[in-house]
C-alpha atoms as a PDB file:
ATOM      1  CA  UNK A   1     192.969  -0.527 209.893  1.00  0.00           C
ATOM      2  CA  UNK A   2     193.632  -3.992 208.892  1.00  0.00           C
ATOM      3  CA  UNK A   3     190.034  -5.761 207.659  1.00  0.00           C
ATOM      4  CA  UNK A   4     191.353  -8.910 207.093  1.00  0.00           C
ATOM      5  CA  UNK A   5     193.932 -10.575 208.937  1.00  0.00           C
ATOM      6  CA  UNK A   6     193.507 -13.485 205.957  1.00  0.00           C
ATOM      7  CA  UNK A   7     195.265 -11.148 203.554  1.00  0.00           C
ATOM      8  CA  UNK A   8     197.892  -9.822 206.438  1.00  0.00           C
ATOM      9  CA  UNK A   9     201.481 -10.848 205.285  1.00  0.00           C
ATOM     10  CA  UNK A  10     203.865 -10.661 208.178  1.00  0.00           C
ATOM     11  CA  UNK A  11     208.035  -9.978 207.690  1.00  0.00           C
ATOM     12  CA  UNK A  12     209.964 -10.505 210.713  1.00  0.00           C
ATOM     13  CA  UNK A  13     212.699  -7.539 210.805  1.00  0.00           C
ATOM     14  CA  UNK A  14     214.597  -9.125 213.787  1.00  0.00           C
ATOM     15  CA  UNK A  15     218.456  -9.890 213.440  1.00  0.00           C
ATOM     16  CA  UNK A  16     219.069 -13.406 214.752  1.00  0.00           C
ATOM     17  CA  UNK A  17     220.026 -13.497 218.691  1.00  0.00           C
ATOM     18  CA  UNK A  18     222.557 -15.907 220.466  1.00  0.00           C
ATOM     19  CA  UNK A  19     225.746 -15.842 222.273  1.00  0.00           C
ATOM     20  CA  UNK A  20     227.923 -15.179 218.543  1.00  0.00           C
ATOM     21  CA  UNK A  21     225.248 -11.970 218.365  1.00  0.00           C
ATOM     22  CA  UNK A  22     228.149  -9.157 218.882  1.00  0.00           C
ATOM     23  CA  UNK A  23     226.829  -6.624 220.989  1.00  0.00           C
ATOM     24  CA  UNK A  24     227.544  -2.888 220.339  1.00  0.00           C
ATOM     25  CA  UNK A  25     231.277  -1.874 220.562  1.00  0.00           C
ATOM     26  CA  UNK A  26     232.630  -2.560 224.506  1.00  0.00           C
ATOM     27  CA  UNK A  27     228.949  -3.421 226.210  1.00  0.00           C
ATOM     28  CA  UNK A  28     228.743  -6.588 227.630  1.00  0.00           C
ATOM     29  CA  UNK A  29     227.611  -9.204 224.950  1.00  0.00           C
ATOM     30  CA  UNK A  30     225.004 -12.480 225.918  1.00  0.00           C
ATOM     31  CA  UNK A  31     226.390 -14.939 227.901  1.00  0.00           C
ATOM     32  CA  UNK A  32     223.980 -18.268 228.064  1.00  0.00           C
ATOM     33  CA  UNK A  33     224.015 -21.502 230.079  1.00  0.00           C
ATOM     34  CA  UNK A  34     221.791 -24.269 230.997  1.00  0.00           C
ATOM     35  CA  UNK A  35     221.120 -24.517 235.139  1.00  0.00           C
ATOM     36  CA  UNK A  36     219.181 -27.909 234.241  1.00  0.00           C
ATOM     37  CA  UNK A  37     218.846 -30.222 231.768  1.00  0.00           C
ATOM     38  CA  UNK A  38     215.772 -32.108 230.739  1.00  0.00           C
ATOM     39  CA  UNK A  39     217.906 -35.176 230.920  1.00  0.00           C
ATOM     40  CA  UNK A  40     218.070 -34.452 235.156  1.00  0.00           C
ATOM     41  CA  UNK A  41     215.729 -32.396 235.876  1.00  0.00           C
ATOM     42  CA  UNK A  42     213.190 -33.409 233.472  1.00  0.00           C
ATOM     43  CA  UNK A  43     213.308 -29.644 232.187  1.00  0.00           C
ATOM     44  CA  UNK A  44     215.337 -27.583 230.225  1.00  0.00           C
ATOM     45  CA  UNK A  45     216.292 -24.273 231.909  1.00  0.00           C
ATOM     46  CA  UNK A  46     218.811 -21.371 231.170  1.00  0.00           C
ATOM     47  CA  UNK A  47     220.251 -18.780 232.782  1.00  0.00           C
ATOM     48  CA  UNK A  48     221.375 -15.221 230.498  1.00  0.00           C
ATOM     49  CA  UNK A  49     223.343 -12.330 231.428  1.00  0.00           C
ATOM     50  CA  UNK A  50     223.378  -9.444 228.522  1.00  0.00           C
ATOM     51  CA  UNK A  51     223.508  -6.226 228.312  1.00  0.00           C
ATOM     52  CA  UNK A  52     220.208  -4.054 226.405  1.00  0.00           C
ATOM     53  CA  UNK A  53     222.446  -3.873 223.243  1.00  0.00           C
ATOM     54  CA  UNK A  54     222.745  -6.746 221.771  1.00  0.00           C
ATOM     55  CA  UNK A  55     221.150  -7.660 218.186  1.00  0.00           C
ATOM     56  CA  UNK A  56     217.521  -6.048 217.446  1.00  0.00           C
ATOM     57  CA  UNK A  57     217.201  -4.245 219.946  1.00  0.00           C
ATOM     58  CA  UNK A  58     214.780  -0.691 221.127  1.00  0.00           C
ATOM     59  CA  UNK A  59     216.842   2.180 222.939  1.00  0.00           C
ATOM     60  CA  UNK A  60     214.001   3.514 225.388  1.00  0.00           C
ATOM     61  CA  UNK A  61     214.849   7.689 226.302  1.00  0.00           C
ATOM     62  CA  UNK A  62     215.788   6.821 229.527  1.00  0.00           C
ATOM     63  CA  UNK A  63     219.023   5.827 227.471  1.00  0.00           C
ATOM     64  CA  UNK A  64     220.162   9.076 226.729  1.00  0.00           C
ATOM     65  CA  UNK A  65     217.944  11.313 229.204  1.00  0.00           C
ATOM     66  CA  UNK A  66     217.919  11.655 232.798  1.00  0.00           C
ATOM     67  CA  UNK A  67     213.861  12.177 232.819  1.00  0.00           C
ATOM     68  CA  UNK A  68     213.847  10.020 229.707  1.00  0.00           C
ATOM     69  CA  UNK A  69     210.837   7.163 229.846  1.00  0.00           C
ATOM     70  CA  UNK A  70     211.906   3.593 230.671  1.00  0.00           C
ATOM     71  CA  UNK A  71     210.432   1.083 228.211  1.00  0.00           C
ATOM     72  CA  UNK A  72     207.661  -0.018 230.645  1.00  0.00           C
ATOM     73  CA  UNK A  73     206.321   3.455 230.134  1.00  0.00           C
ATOM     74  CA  UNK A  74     206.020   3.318 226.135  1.00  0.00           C
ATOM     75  CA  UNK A  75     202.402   3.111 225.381  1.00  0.00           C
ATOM     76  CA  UNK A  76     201.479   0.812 222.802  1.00  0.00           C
ATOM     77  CA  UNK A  77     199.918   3.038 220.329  1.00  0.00           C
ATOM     78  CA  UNK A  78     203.914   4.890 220.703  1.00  0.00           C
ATOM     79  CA  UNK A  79     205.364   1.221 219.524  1.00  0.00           C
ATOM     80  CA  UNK A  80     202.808   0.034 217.225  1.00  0.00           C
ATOM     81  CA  UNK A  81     201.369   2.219 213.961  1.00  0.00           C
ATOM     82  CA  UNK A  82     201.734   2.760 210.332  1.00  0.00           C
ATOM     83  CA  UNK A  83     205.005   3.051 208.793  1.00  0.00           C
ATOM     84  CA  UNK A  84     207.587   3.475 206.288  1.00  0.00           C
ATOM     85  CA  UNK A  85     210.221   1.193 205.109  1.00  0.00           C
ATOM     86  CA  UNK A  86     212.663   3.041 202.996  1.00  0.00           C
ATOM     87  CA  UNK A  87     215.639   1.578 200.914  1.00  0.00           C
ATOM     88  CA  UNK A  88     218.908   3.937 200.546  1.00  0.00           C
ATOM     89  CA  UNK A  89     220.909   0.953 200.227  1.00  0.00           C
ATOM     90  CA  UNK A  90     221.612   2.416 196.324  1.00  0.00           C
ATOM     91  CA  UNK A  91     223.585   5.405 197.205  1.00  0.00           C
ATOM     92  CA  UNK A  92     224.538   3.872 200.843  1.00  0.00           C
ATOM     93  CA  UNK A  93     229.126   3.724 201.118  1.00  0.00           C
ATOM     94  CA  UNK A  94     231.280   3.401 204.193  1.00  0.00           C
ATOM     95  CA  UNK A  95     231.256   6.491 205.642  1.00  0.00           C
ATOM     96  CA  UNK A  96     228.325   8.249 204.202  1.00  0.00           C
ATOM     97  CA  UNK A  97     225.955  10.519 205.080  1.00  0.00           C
ATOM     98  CA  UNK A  98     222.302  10.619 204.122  1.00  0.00           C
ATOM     99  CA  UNK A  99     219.523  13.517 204.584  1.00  0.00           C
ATOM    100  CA  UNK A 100     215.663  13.606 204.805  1.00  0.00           C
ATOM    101  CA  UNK A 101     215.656  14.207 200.691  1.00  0.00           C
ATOM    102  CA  UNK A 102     217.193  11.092 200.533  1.00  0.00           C
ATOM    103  CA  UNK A 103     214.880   9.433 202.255  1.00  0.00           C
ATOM    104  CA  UNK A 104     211.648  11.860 200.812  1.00  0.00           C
ATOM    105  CA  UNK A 105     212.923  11.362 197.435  1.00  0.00           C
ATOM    106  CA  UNK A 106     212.133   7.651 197.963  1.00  0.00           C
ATOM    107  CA  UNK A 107     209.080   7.470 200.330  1.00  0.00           C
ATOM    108  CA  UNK A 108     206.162   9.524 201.194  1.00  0.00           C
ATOM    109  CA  UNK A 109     206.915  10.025 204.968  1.00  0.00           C
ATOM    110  CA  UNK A 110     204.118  11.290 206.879  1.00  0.00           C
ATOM    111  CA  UNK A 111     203.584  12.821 210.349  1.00  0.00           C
ATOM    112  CA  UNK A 112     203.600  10.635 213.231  1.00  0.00           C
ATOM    113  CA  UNK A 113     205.119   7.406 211.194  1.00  0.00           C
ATOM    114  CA  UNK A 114     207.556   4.490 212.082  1.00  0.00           C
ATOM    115  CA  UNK A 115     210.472   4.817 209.764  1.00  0.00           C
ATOM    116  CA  UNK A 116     212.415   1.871 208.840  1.00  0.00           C
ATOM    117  CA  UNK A 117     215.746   2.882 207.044  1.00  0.00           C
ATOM    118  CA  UNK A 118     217.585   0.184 204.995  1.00  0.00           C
ATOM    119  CA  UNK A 119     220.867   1.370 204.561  1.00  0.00           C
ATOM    120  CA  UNK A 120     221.783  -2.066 202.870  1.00  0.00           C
ATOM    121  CA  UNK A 121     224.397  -2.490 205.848  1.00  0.00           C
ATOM    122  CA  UNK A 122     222.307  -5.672 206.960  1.00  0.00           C
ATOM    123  CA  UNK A 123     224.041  -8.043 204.479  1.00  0.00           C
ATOM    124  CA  UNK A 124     227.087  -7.299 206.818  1.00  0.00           C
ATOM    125  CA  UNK A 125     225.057  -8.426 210.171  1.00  0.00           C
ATOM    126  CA  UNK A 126     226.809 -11.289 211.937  1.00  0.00           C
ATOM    127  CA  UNK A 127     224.331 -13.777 210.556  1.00  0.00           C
ATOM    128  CA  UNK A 128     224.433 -13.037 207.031  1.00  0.00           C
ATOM    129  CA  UNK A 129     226.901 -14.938 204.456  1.00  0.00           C
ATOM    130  CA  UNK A 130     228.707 -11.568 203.953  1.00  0.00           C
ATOM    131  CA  UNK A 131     228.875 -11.020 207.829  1.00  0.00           C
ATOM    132  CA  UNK A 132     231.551  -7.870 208.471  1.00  0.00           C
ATOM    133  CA  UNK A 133     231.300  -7.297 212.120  1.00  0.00           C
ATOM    134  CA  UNK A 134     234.138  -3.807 211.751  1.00  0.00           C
ATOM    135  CA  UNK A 135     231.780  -2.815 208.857  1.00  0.00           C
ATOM    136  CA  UNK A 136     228.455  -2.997 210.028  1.00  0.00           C
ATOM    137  CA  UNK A 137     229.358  -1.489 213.275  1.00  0.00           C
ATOM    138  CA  UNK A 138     232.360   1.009 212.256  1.00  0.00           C
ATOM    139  CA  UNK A 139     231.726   1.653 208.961  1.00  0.00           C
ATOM    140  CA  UNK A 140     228.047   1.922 208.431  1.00  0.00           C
ATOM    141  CA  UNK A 141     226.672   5.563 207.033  1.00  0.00           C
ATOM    142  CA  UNK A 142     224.160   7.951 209.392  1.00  0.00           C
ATOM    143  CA  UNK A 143     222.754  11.383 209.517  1.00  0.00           C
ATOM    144  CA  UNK A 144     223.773  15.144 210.808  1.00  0.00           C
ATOM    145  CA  UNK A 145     221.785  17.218 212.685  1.00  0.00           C
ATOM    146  CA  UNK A 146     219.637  18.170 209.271  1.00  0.00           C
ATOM    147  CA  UNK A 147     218.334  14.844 209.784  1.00  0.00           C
ATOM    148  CA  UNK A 148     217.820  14.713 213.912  1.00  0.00           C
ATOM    149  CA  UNK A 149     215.825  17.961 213.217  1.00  0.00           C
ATOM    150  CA  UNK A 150     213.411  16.730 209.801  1.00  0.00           C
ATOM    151  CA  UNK A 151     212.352  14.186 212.719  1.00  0.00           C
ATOM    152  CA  UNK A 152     211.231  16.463 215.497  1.00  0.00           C
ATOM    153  CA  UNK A 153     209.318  17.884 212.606  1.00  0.00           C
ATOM    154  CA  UNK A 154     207.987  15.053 211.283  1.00  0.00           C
ATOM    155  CA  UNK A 155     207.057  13.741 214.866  1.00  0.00           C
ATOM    156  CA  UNK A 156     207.967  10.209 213.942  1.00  0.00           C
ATOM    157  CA  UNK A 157     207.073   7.549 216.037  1.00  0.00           C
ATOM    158  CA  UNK A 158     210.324   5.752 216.107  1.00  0.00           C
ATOM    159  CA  UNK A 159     213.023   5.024 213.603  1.00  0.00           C
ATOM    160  CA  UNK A 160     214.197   1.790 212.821  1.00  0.00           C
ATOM    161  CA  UNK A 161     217.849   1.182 211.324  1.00  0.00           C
ATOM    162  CA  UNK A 162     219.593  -1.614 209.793  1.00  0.00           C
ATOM    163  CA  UNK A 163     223.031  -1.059 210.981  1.00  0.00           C
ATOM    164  CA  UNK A 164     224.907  -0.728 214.365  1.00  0.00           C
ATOM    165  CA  UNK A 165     224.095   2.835 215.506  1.00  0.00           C
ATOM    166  CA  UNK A 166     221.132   5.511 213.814  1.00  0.00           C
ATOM    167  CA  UNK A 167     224.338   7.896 214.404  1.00  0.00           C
ATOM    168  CA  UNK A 168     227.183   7.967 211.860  1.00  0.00           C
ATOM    169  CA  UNK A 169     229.785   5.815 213.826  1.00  0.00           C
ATOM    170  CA  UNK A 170     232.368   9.085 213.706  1.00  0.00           C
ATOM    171  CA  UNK A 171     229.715  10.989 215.548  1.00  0.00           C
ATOM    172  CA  UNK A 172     229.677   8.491 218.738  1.00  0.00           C
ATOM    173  CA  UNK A 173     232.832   6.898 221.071  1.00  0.00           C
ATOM    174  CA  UNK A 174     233.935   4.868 217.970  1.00  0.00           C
ATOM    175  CA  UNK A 175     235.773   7.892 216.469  1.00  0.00           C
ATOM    176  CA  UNK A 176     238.137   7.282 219.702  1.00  0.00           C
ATOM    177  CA  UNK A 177     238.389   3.609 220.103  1.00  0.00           C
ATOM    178  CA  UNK A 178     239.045   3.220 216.345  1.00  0.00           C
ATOM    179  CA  UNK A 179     241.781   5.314 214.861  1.00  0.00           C
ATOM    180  CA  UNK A 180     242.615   3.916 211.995  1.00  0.00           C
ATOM    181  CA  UNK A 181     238.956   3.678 210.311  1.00  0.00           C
ATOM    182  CA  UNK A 182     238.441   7.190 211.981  1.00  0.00           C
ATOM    183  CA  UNK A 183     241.214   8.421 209.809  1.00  0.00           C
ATOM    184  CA  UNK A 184     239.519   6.604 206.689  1.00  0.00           C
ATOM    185  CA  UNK A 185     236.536   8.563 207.356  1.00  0.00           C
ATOM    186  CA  UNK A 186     238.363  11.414 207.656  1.00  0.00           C
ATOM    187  CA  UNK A 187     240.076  10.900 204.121  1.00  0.00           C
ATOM    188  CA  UNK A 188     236.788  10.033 202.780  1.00  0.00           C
ATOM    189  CA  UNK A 189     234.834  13.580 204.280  1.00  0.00           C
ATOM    190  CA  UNK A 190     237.295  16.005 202.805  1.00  0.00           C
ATOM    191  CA  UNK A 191     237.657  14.264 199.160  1.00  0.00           C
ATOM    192  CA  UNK A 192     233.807  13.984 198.817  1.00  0.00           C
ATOM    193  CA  UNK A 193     232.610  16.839 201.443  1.00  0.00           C
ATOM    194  CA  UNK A 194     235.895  18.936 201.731  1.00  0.00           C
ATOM    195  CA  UNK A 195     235.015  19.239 205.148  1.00  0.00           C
ATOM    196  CA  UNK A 196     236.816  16.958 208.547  1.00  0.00           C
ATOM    197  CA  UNK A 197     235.156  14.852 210.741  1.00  0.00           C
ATOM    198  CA  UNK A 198     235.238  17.488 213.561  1.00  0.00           C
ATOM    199  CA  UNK A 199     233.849  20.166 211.204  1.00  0.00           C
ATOM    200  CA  UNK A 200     230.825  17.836 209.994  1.00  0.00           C
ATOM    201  CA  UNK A 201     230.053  16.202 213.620  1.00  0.00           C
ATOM    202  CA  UNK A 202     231.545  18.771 216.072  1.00  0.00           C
ATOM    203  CA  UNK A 203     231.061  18.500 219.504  1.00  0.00           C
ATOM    204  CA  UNK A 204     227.717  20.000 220.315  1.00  0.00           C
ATOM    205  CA  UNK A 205     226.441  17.456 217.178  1.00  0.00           C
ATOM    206  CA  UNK A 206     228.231  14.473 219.774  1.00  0.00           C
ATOM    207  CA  UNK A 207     225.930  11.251 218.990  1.00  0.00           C
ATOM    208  CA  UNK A 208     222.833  13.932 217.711  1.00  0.00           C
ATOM    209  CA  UNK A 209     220.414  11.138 217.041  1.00  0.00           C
ATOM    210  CA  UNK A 210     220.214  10.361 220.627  1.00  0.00           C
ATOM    211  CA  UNK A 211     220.761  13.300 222.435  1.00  0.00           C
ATOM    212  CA  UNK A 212     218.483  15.261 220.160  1.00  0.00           C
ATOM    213  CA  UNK A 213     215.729  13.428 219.837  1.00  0.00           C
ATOM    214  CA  UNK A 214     215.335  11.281 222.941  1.00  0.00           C
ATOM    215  CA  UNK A 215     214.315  14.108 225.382  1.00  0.00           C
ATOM    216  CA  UNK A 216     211.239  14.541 222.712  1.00  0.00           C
ATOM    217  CA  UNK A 217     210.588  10.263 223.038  1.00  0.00           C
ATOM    218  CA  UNK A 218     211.427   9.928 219.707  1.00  0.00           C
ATOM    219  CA  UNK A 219     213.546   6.663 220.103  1.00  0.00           C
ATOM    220  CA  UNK A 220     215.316   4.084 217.405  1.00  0.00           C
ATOM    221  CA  UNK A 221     215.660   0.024 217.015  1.00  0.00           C
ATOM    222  CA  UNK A 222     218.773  -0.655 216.057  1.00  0.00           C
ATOM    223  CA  UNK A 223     220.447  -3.406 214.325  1.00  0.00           C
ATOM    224  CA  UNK A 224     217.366  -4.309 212.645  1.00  0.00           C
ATOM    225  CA  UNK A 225     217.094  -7.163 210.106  1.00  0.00           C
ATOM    226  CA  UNK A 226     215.657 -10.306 208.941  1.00  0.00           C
ATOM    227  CA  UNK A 227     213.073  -9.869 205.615  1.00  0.00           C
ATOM    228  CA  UNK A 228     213.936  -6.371 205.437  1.00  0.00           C
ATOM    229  CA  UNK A 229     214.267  -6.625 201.929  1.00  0.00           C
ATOM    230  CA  UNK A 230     211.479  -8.426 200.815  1.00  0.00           C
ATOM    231  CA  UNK A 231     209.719  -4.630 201.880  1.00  0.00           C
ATOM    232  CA  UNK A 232     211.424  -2.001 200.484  1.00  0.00           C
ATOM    233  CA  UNK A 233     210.045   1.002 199.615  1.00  0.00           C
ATOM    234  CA  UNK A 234     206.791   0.106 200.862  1.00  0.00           C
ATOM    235  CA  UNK A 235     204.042   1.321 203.482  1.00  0.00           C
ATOM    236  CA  UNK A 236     202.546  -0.972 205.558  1.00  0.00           C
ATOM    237  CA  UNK A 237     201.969  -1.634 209.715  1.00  0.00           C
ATOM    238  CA  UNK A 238     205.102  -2.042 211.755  1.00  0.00           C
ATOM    239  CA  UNK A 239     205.056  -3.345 215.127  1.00  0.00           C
ATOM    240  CA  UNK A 240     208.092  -3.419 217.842  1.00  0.00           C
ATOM    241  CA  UNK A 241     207.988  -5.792 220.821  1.00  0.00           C
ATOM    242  CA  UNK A 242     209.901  -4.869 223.981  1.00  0.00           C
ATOM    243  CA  UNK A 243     210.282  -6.451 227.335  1.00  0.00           C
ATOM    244  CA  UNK A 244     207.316  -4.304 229.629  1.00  0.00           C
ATOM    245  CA  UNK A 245     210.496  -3.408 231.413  1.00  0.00           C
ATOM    246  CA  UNK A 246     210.249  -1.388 234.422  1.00  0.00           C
ATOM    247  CA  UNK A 247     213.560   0.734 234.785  1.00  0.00           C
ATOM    248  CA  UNK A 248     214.586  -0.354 231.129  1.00  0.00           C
ATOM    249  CA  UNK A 249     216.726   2.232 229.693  1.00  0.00           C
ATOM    250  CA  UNK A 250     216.569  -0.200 226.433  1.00  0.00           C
ATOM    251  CA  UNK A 251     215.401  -3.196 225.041  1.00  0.00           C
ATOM    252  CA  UNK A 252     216.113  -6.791 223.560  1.00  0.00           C
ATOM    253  CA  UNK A 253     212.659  -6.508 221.175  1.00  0.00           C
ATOM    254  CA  UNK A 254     211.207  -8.748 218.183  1.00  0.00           C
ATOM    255  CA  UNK A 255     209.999  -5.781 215.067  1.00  0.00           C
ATOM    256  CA  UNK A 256     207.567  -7.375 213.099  1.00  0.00           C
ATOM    257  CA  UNK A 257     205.901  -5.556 209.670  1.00  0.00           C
ATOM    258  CA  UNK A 258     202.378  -5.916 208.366  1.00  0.00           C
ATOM    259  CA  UNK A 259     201.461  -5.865 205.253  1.00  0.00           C
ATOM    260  CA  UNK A 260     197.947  -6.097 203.807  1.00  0.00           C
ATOM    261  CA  UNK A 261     198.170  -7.838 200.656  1.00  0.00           C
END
C-alpha cells in the first residue's frame, strides 16, 4: 500500500505511438487523419483506423480463446498490483531462449505478481536511436513451454515484455513468412542447443505463451518500453491502462510503474 503519494516516483513503460509505430508482422498498422481543423472548424479532430497491435499494447484472452475474456471484463485488481521488473538483457542474443531460473536467479518473483521482462530488445523499438524494426520483431529471444508452465504456477497476474511477441518469434507465423532469419535461428539452435527449431518449438508448443496461458487469463503487454531501464531489477507497483473495451480481444494501453521512493 502506497502511504505517500509525495514519495511515489512514476516511470512510464509505454513505447511511443503514431502512424511510423510498426504494428506486429502483417496486421493492419495506424492510419491517422484530421476530419477538421481548428483553422475551419475552430477544432481539431481526427479520425484513426488501427488494428489492437500496434506499439504498447495488452492482448486480452479473448485473443487466443474462444471463451477467452474481452478487455472490458478485466477487473482492475487483474490489471493493477505489485510487480516485478526483471533485466535479462545481460545474457539476452538473437535467437535465444530464457527460463524461469533466469529470471529467479535475478528477482524474487512471487505468487500472483505482474512481471515485467527486459530482454534489452527495447533499444531496437522503432523510436529508439538504434531502432531495428527485423530485430526487435524477428529476432528478439522468448521462452518454451518450461516457461508457459513456471507461470500457471506462479499465477502471475500478467507479463509484460519488451520486444515484439512474449513467444520466441520461431514459435509463431514468423518462422513461415521469414525464411531466411528462420534458417539463422535454425543454425543458431543446433550449434548452441544441438537441437532444430521443430524439435525445440514443435507443433503442439505452436505460439505456447498464448495458447497456454490465455485460457487460465493469464495475459501479456507487449512491446513495452519507455523508462524501462531506469527500473531494473526492482519491485515496485505496476499499473496497465486499457480501453474498457467491450468485445476487445486486445488493447492499445498506457503501463505505468510505481515506485515508492
Amino acid at each position: 500500500m502506497v502511504k505517500n503519494w509525495d514519495k511515489v516516483k512514476m516511470y512510464d513503460l509505454t513505447q511511443k505511438l503514431s502512424h511510423l509505430t510498426p504494428p506486429w508482422p502483417t496486421y493492419e498498422p495506424l492510419q491517422i487523419k484530421f476530419f477538421k481543423r481548428l483553422s475551419s472548424n475552430g477544432a481539431n479532430g481526427q479520425v484513426i483506423t488501427t488494428s489492437n497491435h500496434v506499439g504498447t499494447h495488452l492482448d486480452g484472452s479473448l485473443h487466443f480463446c474462444t471463451h477467452g475474456r474481452d478487455i472490458a471484463s478485466i477487473p482492475l485488481t487483474d490489471l493493477i498490483g505489485p510487480g516485478v521488473v526483471v533485466d535479462l538483457s545481460d545474457m539476452s542474443e538473437d535467437y535465444g531462449i530464457y527460463t524461469s531460473k533466469d529470471i529467479t536467479d535475478r528477482v524474487e518473483v512471487r505468487k500472483g505478481d505482474i512481471l515485467i521482462i527486459h530482454t534489452g530488445y527495447a533499444k531496437y523499438g522503432w523510436d529508439q536511436p538504434e531502432g531495428d524494426e527485423v530485430r526487435y520483431m524477428v529476432k528478439h529471444p522468448g521462452p518454451t513451454r518450461e516457461f508457459a508452465a513456471w507461470c500457471r504456477k506462479m499465477e502471475l497476474k500478467w507479463i509484460g515484455v519488451d520486444c515484439g511477441s512474449a513467444d520466441h518469434p520461431m514459435n509463431t507465423k514468423i518462422r513461415d513468412w521469414c525464411p531466411k532469419q528462420a534458417a539463422e535461428c535454425e543454425a543458431y539452435f543446433k550449434q548452441k542447443y544441438g537441437k532444430g527449431i521443430s524439435d525445440i518449438f514443435p507443433d503442439d508448443h505452436y505460439q505456447l505463451m498464448h495458447i497456454d496461458l490465455f485460457p487460465h487469463d493469464i495475459i501479456h503487454a507487449e512491446n513495452v518500453g519507455g523508462e524501462i531501464t531506469k527500473i531494473l531489477n526492482k519491485r515496485l507497483i505496476v499499473g496497465c491502462y486499457p480501453w474498457r473495451f467491450e468485445g476487445g480481444e486486445s488493447s492499445i494501453c498506457r503501463i505505468v510503474a510505481y515506485d515508492e521512493e
